[in-house]
Protein backbone atom coordinates (compact mmCIF):
# COMPACT_ATOMS: atom_id res chain seq x y z
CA UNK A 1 -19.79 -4.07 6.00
CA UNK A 2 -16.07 -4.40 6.54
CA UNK A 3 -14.43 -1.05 6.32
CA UNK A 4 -10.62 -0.20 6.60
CA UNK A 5 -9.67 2.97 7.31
CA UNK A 6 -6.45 4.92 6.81
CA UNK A 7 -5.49 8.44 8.02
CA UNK A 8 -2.08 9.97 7.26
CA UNK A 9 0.59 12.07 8.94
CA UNK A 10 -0.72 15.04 7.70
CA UNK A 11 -4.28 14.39 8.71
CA UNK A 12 -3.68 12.93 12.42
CA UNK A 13 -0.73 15.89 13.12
CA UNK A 14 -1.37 19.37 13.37
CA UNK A 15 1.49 22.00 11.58
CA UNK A 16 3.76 21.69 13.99
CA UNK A 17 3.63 18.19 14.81
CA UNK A 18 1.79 17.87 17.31
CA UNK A 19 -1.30 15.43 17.51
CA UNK A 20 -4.65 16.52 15.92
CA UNK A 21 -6.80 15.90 18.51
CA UNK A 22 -9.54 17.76 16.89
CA UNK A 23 -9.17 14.96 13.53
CA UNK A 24 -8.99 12.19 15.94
CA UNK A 25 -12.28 12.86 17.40
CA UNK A 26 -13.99 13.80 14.65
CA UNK A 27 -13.02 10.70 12.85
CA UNK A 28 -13.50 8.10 16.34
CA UNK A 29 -16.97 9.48 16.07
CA UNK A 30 -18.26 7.96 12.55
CA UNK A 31 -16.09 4.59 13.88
CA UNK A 32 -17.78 4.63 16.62
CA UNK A 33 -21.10 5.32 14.87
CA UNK A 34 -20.37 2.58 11.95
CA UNK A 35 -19.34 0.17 14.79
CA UNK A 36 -22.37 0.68 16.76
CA UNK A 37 -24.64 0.07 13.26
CA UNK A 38 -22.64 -3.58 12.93
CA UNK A 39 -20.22 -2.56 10.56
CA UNK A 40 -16.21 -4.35 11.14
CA UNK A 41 -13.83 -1.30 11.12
CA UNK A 42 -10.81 -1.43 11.01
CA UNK A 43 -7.86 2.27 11.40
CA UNK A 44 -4.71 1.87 9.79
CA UNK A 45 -3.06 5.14 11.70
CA UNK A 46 0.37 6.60 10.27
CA UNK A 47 1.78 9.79 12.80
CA UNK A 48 3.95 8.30 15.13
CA UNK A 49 7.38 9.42 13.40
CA UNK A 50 5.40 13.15 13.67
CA UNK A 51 4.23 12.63 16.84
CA UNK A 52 7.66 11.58 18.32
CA UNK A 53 9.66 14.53 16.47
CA UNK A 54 7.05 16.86 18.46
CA UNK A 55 7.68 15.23 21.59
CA UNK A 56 11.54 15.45 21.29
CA UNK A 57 11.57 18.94 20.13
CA UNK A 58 12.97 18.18 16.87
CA UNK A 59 11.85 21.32 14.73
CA UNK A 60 14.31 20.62 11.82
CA UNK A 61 13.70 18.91 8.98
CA UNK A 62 12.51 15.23 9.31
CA UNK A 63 15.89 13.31 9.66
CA UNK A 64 16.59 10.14 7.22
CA UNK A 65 18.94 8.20 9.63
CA UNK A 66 16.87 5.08 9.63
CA UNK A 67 18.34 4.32 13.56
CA UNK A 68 16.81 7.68 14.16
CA UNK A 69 13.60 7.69 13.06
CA UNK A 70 13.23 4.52 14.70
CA UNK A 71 13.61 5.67 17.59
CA UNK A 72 11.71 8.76 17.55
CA UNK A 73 8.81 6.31 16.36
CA UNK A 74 9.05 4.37 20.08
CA UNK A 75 8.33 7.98 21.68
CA UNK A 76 5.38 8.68 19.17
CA UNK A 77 3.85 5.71 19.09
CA UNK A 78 2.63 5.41 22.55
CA UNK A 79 1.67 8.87 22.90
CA UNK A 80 -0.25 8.41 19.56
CA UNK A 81 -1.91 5.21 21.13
CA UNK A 82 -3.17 7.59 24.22
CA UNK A 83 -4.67 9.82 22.00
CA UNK A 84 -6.30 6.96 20.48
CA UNK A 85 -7.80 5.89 23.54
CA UNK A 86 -8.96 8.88 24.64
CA UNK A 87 -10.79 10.09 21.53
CA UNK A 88 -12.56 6.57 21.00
CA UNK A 89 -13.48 5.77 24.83
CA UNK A 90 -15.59 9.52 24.50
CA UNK A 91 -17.90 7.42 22.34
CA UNK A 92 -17.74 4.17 24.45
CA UNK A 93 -15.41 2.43 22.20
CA UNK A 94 -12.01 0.68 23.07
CA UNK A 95 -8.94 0.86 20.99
CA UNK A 96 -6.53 -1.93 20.60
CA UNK A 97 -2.77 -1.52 19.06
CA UNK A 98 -1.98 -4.08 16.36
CA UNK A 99 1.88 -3.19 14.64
CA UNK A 100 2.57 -5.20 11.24
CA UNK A 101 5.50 -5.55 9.16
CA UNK A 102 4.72 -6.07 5.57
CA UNK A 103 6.12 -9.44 5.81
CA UNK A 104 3.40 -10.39 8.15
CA UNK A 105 1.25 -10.89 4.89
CA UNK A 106 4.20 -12.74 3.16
CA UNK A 107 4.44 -16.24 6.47
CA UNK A 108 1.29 -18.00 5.97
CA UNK A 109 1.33 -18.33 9.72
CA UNK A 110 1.76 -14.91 10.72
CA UNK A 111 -0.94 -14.11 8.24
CA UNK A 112 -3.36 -16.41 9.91
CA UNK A 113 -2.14 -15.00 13.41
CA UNK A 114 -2.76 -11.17 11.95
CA UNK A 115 -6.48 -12.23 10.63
CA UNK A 116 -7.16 -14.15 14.39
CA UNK A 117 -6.24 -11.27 16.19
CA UNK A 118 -8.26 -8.38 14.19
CA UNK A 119 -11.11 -11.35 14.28
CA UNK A 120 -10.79 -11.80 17.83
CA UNK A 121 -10.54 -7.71 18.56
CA UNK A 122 -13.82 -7.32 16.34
CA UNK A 123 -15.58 -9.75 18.34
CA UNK A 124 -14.72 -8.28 21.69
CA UNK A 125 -15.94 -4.59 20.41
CA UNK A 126 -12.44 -3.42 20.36
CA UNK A 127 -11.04 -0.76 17.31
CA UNK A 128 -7.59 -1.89 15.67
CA UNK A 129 -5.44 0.45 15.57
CA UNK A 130 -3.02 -0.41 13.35
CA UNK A 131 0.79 1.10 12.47
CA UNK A 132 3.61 -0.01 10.79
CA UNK A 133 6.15 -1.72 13.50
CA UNK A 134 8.93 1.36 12.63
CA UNK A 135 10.27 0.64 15.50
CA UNK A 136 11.87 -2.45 14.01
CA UNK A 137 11.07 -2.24 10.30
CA UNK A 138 13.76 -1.91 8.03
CA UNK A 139 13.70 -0.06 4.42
CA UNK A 140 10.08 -0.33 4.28
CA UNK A 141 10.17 2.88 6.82
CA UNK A 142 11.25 5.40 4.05
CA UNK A 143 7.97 4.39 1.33
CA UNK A 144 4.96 5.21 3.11
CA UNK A 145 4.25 1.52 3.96
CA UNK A 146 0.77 2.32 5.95
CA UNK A 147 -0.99 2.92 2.65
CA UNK A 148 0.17 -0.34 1.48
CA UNK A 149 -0.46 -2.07 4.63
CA UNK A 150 -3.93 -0.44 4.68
CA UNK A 151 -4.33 -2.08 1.55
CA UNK A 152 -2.88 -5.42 2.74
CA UNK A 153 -4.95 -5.51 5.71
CA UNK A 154 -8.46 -4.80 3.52
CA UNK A 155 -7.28 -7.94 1.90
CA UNK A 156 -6.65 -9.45 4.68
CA UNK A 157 -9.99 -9.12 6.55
CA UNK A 158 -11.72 -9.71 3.24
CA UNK A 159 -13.04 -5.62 3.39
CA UNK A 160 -15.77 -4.28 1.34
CA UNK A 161 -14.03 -0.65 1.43
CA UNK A 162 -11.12 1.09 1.88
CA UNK A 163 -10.89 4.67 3.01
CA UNK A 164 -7.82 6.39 2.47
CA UNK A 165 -7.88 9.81 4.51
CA UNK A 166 -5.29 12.74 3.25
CA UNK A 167 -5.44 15.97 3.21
CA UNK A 168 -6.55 16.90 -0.22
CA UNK A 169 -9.68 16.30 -1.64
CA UNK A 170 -9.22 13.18 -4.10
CA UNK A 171 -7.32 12.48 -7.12
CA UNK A 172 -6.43 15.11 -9.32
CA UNK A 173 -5.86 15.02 -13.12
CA UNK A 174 -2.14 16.82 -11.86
CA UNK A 175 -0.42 17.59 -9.08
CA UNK A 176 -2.83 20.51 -7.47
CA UNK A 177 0.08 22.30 -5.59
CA UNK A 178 1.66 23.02 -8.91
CA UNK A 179 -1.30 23.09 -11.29
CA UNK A 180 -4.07 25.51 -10.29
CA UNK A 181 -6.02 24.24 -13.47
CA UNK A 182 -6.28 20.55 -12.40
CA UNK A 183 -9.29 18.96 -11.64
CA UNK A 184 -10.61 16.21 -9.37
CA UNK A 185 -11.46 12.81 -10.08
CA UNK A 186 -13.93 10.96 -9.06
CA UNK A 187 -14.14 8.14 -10.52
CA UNK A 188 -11.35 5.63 -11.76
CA UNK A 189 -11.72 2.16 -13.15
CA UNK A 190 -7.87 1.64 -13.42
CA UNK A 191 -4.87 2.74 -11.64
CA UNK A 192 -2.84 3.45 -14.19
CA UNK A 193 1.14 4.57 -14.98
CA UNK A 194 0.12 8.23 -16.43
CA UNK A 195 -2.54 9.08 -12.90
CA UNK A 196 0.47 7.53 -10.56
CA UNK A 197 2.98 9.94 -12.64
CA UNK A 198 0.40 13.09 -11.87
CA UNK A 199 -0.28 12.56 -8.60
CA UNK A 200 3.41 13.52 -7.91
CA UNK A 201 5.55 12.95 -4.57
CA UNK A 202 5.36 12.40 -0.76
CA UNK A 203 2.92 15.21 0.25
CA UNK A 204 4.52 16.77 3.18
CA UNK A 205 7.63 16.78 5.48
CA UNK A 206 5.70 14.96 8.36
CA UNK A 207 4.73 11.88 6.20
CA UNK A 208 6.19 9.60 3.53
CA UNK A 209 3.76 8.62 1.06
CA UNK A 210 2.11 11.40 -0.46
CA UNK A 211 -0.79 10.63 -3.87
CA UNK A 212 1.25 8.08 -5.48
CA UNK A 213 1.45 5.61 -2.20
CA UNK A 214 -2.25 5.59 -1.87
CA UNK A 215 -2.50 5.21 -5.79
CA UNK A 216 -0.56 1.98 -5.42
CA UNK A 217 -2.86 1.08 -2.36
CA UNK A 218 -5.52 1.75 -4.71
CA UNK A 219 -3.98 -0.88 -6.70
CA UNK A 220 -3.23 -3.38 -4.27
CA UNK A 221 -7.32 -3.10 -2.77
CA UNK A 222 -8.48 -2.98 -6.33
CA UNK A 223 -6.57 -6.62 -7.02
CA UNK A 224 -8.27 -7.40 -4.39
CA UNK A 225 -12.21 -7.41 -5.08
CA UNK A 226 -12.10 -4.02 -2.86
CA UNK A 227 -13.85 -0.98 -4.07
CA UNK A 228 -11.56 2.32 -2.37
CA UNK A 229 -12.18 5.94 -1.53
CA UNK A 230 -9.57 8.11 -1.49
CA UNK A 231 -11.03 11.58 0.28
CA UNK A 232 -10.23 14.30 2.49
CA UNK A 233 -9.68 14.12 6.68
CA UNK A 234 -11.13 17.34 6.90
CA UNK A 235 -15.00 16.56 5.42
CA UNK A 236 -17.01 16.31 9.16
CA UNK A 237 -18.91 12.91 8.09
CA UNK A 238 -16.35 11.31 5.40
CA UNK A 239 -16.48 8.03 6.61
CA UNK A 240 -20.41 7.90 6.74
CA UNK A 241 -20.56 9.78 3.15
CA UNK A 242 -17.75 7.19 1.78
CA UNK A 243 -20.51 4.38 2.74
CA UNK A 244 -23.13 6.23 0.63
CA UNK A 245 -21.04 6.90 -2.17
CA UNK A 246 -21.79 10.78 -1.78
CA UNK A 247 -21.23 12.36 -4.89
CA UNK A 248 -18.05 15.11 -4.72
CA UNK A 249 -16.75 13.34 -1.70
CA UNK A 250 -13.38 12.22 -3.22
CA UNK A 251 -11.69 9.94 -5.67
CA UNK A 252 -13.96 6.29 -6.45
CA UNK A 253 -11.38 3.73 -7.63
CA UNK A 254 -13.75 0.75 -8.66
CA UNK A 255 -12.70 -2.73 -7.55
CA UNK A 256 -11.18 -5.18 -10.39
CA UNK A 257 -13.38 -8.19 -10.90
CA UNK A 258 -10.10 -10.64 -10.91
CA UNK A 259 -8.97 -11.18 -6.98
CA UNK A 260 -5.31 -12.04 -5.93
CA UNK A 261 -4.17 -13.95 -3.08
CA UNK A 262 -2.22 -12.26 -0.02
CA UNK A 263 1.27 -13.62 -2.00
CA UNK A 264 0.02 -12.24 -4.93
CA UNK A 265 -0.45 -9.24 -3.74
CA UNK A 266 2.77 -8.89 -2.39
CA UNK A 267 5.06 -10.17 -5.87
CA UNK A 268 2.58 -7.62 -7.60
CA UNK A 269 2.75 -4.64 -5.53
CA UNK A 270 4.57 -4.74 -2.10
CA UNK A 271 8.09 -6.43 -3.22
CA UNK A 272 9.81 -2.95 -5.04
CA UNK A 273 11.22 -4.84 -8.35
CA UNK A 274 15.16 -4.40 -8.14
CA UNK A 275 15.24 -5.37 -12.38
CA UNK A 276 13.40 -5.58 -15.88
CA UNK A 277 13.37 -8.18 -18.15
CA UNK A 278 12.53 -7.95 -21.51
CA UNK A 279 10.27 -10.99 -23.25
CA UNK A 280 9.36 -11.50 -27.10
CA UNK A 281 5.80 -11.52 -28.39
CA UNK A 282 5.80 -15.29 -27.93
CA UNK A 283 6.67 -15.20 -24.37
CA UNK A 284 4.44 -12.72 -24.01
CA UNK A 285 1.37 -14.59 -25.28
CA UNK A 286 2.42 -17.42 -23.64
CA UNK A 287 2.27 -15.80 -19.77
CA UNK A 288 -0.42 -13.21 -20.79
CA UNK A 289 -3.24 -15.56 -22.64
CA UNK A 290 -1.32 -19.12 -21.58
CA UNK A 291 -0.59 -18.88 -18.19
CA UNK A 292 2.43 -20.31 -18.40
CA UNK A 293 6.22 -19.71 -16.76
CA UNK A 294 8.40 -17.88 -18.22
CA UNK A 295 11.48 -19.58 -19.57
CA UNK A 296 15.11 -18.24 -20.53
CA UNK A 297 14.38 -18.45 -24.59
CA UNK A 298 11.68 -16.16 -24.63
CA UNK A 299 13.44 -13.52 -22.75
CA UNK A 300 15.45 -10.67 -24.70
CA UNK A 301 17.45 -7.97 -22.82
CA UNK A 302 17.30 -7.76 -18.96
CA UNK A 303 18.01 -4.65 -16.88
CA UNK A 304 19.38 -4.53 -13.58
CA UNK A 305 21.67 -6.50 -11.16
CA UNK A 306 19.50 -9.08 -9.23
CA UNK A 307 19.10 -12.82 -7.47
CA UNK A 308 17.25 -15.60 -7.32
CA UNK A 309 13.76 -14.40 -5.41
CA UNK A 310 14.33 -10.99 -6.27
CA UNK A 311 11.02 -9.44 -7.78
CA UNK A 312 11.49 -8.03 -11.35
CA UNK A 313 9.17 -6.79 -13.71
CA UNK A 314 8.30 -8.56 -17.46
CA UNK A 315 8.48 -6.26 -20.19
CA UNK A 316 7.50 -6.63 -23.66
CA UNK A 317 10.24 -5.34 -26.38
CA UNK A 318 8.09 -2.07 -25.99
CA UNK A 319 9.01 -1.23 -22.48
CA UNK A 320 5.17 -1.84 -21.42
CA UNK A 321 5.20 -3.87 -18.16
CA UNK A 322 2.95 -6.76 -18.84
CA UNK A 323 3.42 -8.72 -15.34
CA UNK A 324 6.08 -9.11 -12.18
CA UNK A 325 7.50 -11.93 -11.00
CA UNK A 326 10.00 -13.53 -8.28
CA UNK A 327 13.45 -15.19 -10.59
CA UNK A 328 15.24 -18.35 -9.90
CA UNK A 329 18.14 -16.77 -11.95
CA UNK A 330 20.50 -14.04 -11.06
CA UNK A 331 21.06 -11.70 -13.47
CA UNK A 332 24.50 -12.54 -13.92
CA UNK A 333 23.51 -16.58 -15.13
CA UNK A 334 20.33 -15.17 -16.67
CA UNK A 335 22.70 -12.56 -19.20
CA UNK A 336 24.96 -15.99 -19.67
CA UNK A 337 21.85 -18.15 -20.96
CA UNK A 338 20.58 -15.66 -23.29
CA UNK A 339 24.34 -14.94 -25.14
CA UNK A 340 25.03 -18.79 -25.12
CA UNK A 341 21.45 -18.73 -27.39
CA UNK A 342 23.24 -15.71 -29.64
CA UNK A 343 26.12 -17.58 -29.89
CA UNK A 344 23.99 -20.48 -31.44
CA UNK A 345 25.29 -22.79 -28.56
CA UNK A 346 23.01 -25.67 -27.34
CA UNK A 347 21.13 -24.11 -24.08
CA UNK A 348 18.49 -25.90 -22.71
CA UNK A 349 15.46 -23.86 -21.58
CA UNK A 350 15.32 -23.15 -18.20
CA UNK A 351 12.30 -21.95 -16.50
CA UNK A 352 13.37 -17.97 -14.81
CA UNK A 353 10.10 -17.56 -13.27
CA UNK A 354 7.53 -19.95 -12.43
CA UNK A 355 3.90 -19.50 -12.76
CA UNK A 356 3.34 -20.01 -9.35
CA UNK A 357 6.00 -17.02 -8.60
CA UNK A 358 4.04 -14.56 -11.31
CA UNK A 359 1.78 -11.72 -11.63
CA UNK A 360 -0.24 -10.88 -15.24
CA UNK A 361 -0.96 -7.05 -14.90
CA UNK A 362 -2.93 -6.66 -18.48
């Protein structure tokens, strides 16, 4: 089996920041064990922002300078790498340090270079051990990207499973820090609006996803043929039980029989939508059941300031997102067409987002 694993902040630091190396082993030891029984696996690792604000001596709260946590990621990461090394080489393995960007899934060539090198590791008995490039990313720092590279990378290796580690036991019906009365999950078919809304924010200081990142991983894996677990760090054979399907070991989110490709994937899920716009039940049918692009005459009201290959999301004159797209019209010359078609004027129809560029999420 192909198997991508992803541990958190919160899992892979201790309380005060400083590395777990007590999770590390405990977790290099069912790699090494699934490794050793044929299985591809794959560790997408977040802790190097924690790791580096332990190292520094930075006891505050987590700064949100972006220049700053960049650099306290360059101190982290390496130390996290040692750790790495050291917990996997007890049970004869060798890690190897891969750092993406989620535009590495967005160039067809780096995409094919990514795939090579985890290929190319794998056949050489090596572990990835794969982080966000922080050092260098840009915005993508501040929303928990790991999940959704996790997620990426399971696509991108054609997985069987994703594990994403935390440090709660699954998916709850609501937010278990506030509501002592909710109750786990475990089993989902669909991702949907209401479980992302319950699962609530970032989880703690040290990380920056929290329930509704992995949620959206979820998502992403899901789109992709990929069944996902979403469990606790802290079980002593997760990884091995996760394989099994144990019963009671976590959140099941089933796999979606409808696959995306890697660009796909990113219009649906990784490219935050900076608009809305609002379509008629014709347009709607059209893109839903039809396939087709969606042109300027079928579209409403629009929300938001945005440019041509910004990502948006297509509403229907309920509000319900129905599908997300890239535009080929600002929002400026989009709100221009649709009041020269009030105004009764001749407007040709122009095409706002190719099919091509487009995403049908019902």
């Amino acid at each position: 089996m192909r198997i991508v694993v992803k541990l958190g902040s919160s899992s892979v630091t201790e309380p005060d920041g400083s590395i777990s190396h007590l999770t590390l082993d405990r977790i290099s030891s069912q790699i090494a064990e699934l490794a050793k029984e044929g299985n591809w696996v794959v560790l997408v690792s977040s802790g190097a922002i924690a790791a580096g604000l332990n190292t520094l001596g930075i006891t505050e709260k987590r700064p949100s300078d972006l220049s700053i946590l960049q650099a306290i990621s360059a101190v982290g990461q390496s130390r996290l790498m040692a750790a790495y090394n050291q917990a996997l080489s007890n049970y004869g393995m060798v890690a190897g340090q891969v750092l993406l960007t989620p535009l590495d899934f967005v160039n067809r060539q780096q995409y094919l270079h990514a795939r090579q090198t985890l290929q190319k590791l794998n056949e050489l008995g090596v572990i990835a051990i794969i982080n966000e490039n922080d050092a260098v990313a840009d915005d993508e720092i501040r929303f928990g990207d790991n999940d959704r590279i996790a997620a990426l990378v399971a696509n991108l290796i054609a997985a069987d499973l994703l594990v994403l580690l935390t440090d709660q036991d699954g998916v709850y019906t609501s937010d278990p820090r506030l509501n002592s009365a909710a109750s786990l999950l475990e089993e989902i078919d669909e991702v949907s609006e209401v479980l992302r809304t319950a699962a609530g924010g970032a989880g703690t200081e040290r990380g920056s996803g929290g329930m509704a990142s992995k949620l959206q991983a979820a998502s992403i894996a899901s789109w992709s043929g990929i069944d996902v677990v979403i469990a606790s760090s802290s079980r002593q054979s997760v990884l091995i039980e996760a394989l099994t399907r144990k019963p009671g070991i976590g959140t099941y989110i089933n796999k979606r029989e409808a696959r995306l490709t890697a660009r796909k994937l990113w219009i649906a899920f990784a490219n935050p939508p900076v608009g809305k716009v609002f379509v008629d039940d014709g347009a709607r049918r059209a893109i839903v059941l039809g396939s087709k692009s969606l042109l300027s005459v079928g579209i409403s009201s629009l929300e938001g300031t945005f440019y041509e290959d910004d990502a948006v999301e297509i509403c229907d004159l309920s509000g319900v997102v129905i599908a997300r797209g890239l535009v080929r019209v600002s929002s400026e010359d989009l709100s221009l067409l649709i009041e020269s078609r009030q105004d009764e004027k001749q407007a040709p129809a122009s095409i706002v987002i190719h099919r091509d560029d487009l995403v049908v999420l019902v």
